[in-house]
C-alpha atoms as a PDB file:
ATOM      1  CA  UNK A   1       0.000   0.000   0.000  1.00  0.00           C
ATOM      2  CA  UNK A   2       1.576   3.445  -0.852  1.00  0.00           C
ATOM      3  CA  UNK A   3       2.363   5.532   2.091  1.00  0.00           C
ATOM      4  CA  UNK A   4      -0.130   8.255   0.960  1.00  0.00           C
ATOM      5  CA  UNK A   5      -2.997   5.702   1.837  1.00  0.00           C
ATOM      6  CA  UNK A   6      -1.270   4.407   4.861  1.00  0.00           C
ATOM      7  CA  UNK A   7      -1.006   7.631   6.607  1.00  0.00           C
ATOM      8  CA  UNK A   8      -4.777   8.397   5.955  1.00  0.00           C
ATOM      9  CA  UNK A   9      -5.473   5.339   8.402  1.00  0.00           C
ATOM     10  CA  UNK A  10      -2.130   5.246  10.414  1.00  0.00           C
ATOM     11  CA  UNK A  11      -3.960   6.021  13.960  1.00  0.00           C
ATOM     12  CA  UNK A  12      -7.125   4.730  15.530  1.00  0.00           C
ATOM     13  CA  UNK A  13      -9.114   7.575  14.936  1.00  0.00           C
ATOM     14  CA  UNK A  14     -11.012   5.058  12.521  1.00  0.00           C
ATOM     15  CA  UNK A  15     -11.917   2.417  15.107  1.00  0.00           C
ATOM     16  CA  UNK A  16      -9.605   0.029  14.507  1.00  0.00           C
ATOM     17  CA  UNK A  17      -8.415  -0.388  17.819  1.00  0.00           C
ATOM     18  CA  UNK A  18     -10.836   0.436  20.916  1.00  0.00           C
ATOM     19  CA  UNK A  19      -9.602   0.441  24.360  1.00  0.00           C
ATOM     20  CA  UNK A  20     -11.908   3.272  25.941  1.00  0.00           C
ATOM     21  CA  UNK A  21      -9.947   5.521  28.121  1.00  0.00           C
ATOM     22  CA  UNK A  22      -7.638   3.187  29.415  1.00  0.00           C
ATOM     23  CA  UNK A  23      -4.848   5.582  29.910  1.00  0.00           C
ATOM     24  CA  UNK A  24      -6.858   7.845  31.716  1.00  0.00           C
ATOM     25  CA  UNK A  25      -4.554   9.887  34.254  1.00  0.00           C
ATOM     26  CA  UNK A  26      -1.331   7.804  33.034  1.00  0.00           C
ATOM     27  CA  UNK A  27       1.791  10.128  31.777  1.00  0.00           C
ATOM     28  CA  UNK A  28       3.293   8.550  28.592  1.00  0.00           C
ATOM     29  CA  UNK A  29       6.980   9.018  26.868  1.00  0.00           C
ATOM     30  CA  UNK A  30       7.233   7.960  22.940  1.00  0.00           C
ATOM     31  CA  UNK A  31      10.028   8.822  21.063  1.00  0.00           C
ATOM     32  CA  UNK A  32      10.498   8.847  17.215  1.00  0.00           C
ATOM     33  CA  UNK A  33       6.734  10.782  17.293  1.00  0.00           C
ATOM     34  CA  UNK A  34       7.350  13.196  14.694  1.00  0.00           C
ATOM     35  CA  UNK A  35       5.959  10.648  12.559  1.00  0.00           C
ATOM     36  CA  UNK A  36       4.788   6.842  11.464  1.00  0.00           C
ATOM     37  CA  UNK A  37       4.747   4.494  14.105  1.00  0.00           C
ATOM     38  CA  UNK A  38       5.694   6.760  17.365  1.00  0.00           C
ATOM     39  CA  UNK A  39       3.213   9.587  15.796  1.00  0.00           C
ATOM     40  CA  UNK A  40       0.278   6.435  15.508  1.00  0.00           C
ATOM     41  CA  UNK A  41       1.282   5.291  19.327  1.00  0.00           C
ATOM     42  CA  UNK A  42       1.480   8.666  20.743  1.00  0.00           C
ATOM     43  CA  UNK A  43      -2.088   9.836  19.008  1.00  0.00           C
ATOM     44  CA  UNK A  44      -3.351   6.272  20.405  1.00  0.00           C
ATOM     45  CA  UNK A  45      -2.297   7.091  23.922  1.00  0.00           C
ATOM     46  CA  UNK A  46      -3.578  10.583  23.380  1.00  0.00           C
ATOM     47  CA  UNK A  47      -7.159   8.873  22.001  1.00  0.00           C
ATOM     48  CA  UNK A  48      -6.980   6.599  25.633  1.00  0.00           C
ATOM     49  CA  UNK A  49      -6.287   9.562  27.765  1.00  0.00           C
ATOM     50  CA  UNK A  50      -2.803   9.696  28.359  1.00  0.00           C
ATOM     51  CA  UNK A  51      -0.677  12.779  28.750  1.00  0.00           C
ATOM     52  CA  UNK A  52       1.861  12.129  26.559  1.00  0.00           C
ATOM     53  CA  UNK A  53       5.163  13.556  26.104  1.00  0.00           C
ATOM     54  CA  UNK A  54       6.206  13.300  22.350  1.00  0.00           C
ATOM     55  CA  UNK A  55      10.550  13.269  21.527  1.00  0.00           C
ATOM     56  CA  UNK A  56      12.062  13.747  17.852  1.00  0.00           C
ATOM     57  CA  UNK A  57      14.538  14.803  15.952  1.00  0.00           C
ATOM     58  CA  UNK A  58      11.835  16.319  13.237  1.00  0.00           C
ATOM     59  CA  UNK A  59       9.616  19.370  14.144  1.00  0.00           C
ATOM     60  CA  UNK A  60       6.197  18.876  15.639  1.00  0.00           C
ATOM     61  CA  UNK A  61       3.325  17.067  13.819  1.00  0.00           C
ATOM     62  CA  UNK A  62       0.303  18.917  12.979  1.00  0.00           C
ATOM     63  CA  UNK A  63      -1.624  15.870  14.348  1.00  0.00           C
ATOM     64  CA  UNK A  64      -0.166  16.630  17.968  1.00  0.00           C
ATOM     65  CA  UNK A  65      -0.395  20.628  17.626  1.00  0.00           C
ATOM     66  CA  UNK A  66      -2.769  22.002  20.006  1.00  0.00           C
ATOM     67  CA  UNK A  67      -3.901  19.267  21.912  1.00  0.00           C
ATOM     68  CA  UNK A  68      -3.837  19.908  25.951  1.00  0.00           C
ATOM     69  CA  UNK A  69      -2.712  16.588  26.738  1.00  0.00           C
ATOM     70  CA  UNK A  70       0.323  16.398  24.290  1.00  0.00           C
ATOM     71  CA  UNK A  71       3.656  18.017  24.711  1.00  0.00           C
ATOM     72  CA  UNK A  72       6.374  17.692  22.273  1.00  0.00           C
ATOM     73  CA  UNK A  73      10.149  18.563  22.546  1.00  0.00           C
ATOM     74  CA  UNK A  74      12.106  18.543  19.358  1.00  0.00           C
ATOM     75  CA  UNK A  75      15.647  17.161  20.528  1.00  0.00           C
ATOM     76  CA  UNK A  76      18.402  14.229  19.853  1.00  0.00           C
ATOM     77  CA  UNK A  77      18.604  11.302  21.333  1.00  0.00           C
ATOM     78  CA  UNK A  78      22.153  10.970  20.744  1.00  0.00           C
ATOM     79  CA  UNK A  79      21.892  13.793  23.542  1.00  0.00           C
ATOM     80  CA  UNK A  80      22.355  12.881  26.544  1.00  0.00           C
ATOM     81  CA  UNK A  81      21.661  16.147  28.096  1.00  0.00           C
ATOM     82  CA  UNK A  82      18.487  16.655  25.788  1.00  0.00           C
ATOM     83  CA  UNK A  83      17.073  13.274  26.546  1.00  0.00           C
ATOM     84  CA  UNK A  84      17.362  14.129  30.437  1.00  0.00           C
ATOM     85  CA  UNK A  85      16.007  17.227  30.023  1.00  0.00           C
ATOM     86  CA  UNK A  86      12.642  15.647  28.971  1.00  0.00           C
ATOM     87  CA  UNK A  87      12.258  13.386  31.696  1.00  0.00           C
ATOM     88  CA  UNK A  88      13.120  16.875  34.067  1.00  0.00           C
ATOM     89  CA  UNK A  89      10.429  18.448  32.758  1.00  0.00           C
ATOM     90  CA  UNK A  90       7.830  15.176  33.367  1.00  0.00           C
ATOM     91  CA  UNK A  91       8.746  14.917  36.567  1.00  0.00           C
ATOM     92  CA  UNK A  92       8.082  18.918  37.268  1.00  0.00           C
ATOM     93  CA  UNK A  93       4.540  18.518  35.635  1.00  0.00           C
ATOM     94  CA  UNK A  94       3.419  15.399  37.144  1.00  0.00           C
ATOM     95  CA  UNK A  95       6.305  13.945  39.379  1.00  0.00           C
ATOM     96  CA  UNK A  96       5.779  10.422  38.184  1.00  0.00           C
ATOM     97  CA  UNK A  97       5.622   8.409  34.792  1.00  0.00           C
ATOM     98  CA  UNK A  98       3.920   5.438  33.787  1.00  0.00           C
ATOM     99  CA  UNK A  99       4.262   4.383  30.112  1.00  0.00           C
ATOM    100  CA  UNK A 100       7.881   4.595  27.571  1.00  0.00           C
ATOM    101  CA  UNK A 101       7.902   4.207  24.380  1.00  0.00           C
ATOM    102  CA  UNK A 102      11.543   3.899  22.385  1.00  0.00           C
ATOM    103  CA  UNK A 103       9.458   4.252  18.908  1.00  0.00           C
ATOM    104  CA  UNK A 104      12.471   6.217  16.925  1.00  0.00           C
ATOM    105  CA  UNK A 105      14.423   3.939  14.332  1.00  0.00           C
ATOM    106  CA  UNK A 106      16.797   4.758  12.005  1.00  0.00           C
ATOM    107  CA  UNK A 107      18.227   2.752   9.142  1.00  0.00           C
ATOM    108  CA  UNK A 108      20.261   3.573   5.753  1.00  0.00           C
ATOM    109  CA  UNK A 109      18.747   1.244   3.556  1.00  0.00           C
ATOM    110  CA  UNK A 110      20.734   1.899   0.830  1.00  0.00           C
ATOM    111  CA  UNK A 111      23.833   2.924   2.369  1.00  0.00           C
ATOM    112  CA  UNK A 112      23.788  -0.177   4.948  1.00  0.00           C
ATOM    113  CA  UNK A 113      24.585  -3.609   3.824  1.00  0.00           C
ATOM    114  CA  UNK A 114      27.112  -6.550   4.618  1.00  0.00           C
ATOM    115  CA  UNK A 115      29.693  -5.867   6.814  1.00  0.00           C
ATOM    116  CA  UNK A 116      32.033  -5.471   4.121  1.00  0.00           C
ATOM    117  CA  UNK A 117      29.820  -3.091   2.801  1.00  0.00           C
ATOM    118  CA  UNK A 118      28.730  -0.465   5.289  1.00  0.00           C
ATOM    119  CA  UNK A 119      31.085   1.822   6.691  1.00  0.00           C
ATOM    120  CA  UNK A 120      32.248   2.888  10.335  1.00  0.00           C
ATOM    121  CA  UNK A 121      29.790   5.826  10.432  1.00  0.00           C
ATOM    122  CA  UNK A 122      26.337   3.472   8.945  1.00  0.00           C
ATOM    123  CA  UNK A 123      27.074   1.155  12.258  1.00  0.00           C
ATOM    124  CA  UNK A 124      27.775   3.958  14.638  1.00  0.00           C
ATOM    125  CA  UNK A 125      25.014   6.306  13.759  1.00  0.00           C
ATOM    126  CA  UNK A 126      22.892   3.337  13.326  1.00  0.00           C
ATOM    127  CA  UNK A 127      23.529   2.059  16.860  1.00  0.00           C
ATOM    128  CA  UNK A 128      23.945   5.292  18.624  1.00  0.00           C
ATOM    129  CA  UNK A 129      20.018   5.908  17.822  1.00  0.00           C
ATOM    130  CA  UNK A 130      18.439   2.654  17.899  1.00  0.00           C
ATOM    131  CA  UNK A 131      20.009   1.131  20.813  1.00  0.00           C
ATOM    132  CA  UNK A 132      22.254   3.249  22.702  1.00  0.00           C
ATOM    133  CA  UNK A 133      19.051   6.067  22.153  1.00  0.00           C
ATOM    134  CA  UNK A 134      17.023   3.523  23.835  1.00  0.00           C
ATOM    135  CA  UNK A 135      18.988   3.141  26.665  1.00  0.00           C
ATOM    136  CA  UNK A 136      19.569   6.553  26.974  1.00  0.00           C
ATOM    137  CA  UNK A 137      15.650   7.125  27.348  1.00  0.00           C
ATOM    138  CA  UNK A 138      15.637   3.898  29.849  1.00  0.00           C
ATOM    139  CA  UNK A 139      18.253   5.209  31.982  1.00  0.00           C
ATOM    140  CA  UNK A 140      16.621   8.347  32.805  1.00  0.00           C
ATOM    141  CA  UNK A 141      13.079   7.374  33.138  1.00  0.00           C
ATOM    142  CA  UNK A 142      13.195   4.377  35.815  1.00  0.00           C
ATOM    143  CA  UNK A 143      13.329   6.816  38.279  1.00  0.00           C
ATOM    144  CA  UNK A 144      10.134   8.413  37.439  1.00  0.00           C
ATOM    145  CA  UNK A 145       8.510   5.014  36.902  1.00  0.00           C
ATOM    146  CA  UNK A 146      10.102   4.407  40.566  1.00  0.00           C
ATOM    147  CA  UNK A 147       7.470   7.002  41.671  1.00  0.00           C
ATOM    148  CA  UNK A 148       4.755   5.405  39.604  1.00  0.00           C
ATOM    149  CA  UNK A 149       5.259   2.319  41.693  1.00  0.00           C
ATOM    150  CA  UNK A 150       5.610   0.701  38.724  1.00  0.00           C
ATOM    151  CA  UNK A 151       4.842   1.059  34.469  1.00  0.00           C
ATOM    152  CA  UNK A 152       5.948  -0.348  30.979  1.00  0.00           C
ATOM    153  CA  UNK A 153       8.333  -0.035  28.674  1.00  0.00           C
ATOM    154  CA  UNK A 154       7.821  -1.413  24.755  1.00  0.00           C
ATOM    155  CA  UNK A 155      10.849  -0.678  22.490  1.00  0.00           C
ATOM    156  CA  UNK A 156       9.688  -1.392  18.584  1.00  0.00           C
ATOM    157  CA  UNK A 157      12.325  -3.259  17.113  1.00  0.00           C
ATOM    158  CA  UNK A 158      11.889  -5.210  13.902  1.00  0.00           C
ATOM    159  CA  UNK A 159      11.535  -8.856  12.847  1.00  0.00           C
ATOM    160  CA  UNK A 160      15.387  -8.907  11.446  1.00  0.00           C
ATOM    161  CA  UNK A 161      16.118  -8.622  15.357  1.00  0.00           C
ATOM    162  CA  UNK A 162      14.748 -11.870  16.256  1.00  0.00           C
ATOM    163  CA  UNK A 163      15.459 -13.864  13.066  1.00  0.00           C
ATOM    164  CA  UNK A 164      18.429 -13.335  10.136  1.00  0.00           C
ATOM    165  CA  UNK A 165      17.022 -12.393   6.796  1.00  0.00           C
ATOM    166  CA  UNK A 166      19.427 -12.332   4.031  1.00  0.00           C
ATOM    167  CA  UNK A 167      17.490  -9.900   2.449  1.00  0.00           C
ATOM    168  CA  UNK A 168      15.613  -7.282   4.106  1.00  0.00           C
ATOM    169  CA  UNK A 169      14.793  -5.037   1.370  1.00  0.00           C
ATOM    170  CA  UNK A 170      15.263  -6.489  -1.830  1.00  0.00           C
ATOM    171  CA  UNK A 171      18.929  -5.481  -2.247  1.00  0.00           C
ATOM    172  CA  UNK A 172      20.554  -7.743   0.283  1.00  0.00           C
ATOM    173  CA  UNK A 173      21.184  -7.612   4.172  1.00  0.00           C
ATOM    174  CA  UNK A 174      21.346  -4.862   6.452  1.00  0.00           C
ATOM    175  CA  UNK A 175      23.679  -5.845   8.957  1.00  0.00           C
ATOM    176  CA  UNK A 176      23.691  -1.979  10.470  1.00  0.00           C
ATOM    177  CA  UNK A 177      20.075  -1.802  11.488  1.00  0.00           C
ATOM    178  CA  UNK A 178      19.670  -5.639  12.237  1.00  0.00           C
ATOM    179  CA  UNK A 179      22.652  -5.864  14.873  1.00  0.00           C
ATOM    180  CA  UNK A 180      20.981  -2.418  16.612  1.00  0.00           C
ATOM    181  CA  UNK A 181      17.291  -4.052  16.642  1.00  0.00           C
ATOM    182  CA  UNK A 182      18.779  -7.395  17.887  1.00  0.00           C
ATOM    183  CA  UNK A 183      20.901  -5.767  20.844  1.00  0.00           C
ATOM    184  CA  UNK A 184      17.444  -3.701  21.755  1.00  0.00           C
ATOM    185  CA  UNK A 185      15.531  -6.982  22.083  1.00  0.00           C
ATOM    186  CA  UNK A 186      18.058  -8.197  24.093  1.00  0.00           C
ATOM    187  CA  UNK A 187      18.124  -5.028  26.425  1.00  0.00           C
ATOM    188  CA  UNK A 188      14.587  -5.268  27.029  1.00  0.00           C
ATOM    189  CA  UNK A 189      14.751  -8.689  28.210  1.00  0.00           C
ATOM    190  CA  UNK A 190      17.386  -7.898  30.253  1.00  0.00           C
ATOM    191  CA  UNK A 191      15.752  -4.886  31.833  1.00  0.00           C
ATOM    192  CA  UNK A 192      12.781  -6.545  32.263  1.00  0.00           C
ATOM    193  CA  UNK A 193      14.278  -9.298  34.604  1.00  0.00           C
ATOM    194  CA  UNK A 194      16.195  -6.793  36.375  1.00  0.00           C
ATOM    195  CA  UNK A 195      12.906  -4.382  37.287  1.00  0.00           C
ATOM    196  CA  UNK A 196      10.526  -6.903  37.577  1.00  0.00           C
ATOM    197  CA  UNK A 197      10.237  -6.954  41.375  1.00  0.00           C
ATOM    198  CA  UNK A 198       9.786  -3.076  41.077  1.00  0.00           C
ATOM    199  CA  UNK A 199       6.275  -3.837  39.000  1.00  0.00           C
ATOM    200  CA  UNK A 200       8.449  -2.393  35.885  1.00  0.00           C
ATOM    201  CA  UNK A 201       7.588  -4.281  32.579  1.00  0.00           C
ATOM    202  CA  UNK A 202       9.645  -4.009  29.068  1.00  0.00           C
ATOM    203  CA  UNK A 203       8.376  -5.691  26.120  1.00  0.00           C
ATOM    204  CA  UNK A 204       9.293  -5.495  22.195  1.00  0.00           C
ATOM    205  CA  UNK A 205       7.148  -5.058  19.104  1.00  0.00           C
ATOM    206  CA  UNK A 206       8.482  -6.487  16.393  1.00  0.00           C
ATOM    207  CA  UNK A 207       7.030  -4.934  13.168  1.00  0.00           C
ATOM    208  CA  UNK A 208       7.970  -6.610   9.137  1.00  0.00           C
ATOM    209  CA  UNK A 209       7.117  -4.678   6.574  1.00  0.00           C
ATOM    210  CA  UNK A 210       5.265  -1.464   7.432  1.00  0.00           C
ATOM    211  CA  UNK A 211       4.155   1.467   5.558  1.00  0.00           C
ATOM    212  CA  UNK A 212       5.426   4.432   6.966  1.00  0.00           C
ATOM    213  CA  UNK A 213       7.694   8.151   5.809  1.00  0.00           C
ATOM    214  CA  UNK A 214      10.983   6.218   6.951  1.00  0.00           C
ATOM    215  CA  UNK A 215      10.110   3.453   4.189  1.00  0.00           C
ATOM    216  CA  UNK A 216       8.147   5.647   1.546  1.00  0.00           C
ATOM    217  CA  UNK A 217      10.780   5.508  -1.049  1.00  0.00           C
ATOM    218  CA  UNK A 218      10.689   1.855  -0.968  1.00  0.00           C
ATOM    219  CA  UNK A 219       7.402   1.547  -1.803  1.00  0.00           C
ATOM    220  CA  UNK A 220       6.730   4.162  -3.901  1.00  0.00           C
ATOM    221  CA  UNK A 221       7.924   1.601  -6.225  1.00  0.00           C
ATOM    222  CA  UNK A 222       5.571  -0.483  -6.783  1.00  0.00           C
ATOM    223  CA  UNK A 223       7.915  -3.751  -7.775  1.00  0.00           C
ATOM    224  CA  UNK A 224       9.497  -3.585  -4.263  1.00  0.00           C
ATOM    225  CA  UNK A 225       5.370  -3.427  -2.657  1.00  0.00           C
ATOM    226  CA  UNK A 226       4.916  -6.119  -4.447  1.00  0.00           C
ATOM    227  CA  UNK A 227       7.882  -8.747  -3.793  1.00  0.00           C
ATOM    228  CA  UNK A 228       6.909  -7.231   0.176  1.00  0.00           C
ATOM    229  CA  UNK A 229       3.370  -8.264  -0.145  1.00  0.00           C
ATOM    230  CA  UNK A 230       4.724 -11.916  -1.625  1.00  0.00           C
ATOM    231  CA  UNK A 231       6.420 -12.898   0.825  1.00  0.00           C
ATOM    232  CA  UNK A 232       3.727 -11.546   3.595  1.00  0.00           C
ATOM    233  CA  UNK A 233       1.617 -14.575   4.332  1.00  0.00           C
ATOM    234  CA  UNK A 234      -1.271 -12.133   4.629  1.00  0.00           C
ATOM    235  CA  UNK A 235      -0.194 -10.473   1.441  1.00  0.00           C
ATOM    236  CA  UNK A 236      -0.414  -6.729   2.718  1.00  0.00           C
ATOM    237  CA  UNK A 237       1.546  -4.243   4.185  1.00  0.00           C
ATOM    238  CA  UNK A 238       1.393  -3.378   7.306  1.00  0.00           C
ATOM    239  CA  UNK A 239       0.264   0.211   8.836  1.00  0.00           C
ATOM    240  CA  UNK A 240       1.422   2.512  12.239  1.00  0.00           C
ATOM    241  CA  UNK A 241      -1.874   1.575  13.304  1.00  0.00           C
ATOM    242  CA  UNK A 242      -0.842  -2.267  13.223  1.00  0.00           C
ATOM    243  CA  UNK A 243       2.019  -1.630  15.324  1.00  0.00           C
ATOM    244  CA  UNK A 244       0.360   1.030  17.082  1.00  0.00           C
ATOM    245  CA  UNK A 245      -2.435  -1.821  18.665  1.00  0.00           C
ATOM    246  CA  UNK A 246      -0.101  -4.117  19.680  1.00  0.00           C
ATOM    247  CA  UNK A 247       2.048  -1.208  21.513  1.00  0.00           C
ATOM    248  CA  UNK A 248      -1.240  -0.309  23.585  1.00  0.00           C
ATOM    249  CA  UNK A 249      -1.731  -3.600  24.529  1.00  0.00           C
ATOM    250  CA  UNK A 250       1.699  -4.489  26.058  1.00  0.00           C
ATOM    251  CA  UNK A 251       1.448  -0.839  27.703  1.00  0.00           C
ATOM    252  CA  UNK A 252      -2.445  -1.608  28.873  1.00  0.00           C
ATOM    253  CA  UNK A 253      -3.013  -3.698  32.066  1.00  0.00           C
ATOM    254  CA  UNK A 254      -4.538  -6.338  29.926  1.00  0.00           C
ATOM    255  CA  UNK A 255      -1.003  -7.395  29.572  1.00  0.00           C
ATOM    256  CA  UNK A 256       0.272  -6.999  33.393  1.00  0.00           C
ATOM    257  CA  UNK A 257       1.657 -10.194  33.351  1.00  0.00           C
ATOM    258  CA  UNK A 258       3.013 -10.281  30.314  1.00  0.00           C
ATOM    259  CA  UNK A 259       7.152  -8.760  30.040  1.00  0.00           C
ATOM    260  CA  UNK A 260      10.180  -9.670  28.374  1.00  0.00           C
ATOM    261  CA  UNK A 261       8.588 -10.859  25.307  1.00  0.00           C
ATOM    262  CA  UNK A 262       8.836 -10.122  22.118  1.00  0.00           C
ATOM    263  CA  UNK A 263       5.549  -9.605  19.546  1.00  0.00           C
ATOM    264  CA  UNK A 264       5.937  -9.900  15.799  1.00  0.00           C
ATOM    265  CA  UNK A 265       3.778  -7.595  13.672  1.00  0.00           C
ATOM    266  CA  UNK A 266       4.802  -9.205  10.586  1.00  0.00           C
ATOM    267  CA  UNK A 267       1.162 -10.521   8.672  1.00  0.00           C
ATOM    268  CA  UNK A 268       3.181 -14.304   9.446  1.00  0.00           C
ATOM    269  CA  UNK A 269       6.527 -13.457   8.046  1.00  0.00           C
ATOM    270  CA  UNK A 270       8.622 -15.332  10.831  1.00  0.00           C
ATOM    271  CA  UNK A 271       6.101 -18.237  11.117  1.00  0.00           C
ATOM    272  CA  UNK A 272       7.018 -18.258   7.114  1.00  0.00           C
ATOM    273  CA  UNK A 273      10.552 -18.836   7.813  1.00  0.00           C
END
């Protein structure tokens, strides 16, 4: 599906989801929100009644602009000093936090590759944002959580985390982005033994292939959409808003006793393979 008719359903505004006000009163973090999946989870939590603090590197979306629940900080997770600054100011609005969300990715595509392939600067800035970003964010929001008494974590990592694919796109591997999704899987299960006694959860989603901005130029053509959609058991792409419902869950107390799993939102890919 082209990304101009994903983003027209990429939230839950049409129904697709219902979990009626079950954030009420909780205080949310989601980074990457300035867009596709973080901008679907953070509307979602918005939707639910969550105050929700939105992170990212790109300027503010209209879809969060002028709503009294959201608050959005442009900054860099490759910041330390930025990212702390965030979780200062939750803790001066509301003293506590409930609900994180490490939603910002980045990968290369193009650029990235075998080892032989990508250079020193695909795996650093590749790493630096999807895994040592994420454990920037984790580092300073367990105290806030602390004061919760407790909340959730879900980092979105990606299929290629939990299973090699020799061919991600269509143009070989990616070793970049799959080593960083791979070492965030592993970080949540590791956090989540660590804080379980505290009543602190951390769970992955673990989204194939979705339409959103960061893959637009992929399937803008429509050869590429349709070797995707081939090797989907369902035979679609995925949306935000798929990724988006399974976030909510793992955040929701429907899933309290669920943590240190990981959830594929891949229309069957890995039970493919």
């Amino acid at each position: 599906m082209p990304f101009e008719a994903a983003a027209r359903i990429g939230t839950h505004n049409d129904k697709v989801f219902a979990m009626s006000r079950e954030f009420d009163g909780k205080v949310a973090f989601v980074s990457g929100a300035g867009g596709g999946i973080g901008l679907a989870i953070a509307s979602d939590l918005l939707e639910h009644g969550a105050y929700v603090f939105a992170f990212d590197l790109k300027a503010e979306p209209d879809a969060l602009q002028g709503h009294p629940r959201a608050r959005f900080v442009q900054g860099d997770l490759r910041d330390s000093a930025q990212v702390q600054s965030i979780f200062d100011a939750i803790d001066k609005a509301h003293n506590k936090l409930d609900l994180v969300v490490n939603a910002a990715g980045l990968c290369f595509f193009e650029r990235d590759g075998s080892v032989e392939k990508a250079d020193d600067a695909v795996f650093a800035a590749t790493i630096d944002v999807n895994l040592t970003g994420a454990i920037r964010v984790v580092r300073a929001s367990l105290p806030l959580l602390r004061k919760a008494g407790g909340g959730a974590f879900v980092h979105i990592a990606s299929v290629v985390g939990l299973r090699n694919m020799e061919n991600i796109i269509d143009g070989g591997p990616a070793d970049a982005y799959q080593i960083s999704k791979a070492g965030l899987i592993s970080f949540s299960r590791s956090i989540a033994m660590q804080y379980a006694r505290e009543k602190i959860r951390s769970n992955t989603v673990c989204p194939g292939s979705i339409s959103t901005p960061m893959t637009a130029d992929i399937y803008v053509d429509p050869r590429r959409t349709a070797a995707m959609e081939a090797r989907t058991p369902l035979g679609i792409i995925g949306l935000p808003a798929d990724v988006s419902a399974a976030t909510l869950f793992l955040l929701s107390e429907k899933a309290r006793f669920i943590t240190g799993i990981d959830l594929p939102v891949d229309g069957g890919l890995l039970a493919k393979l």
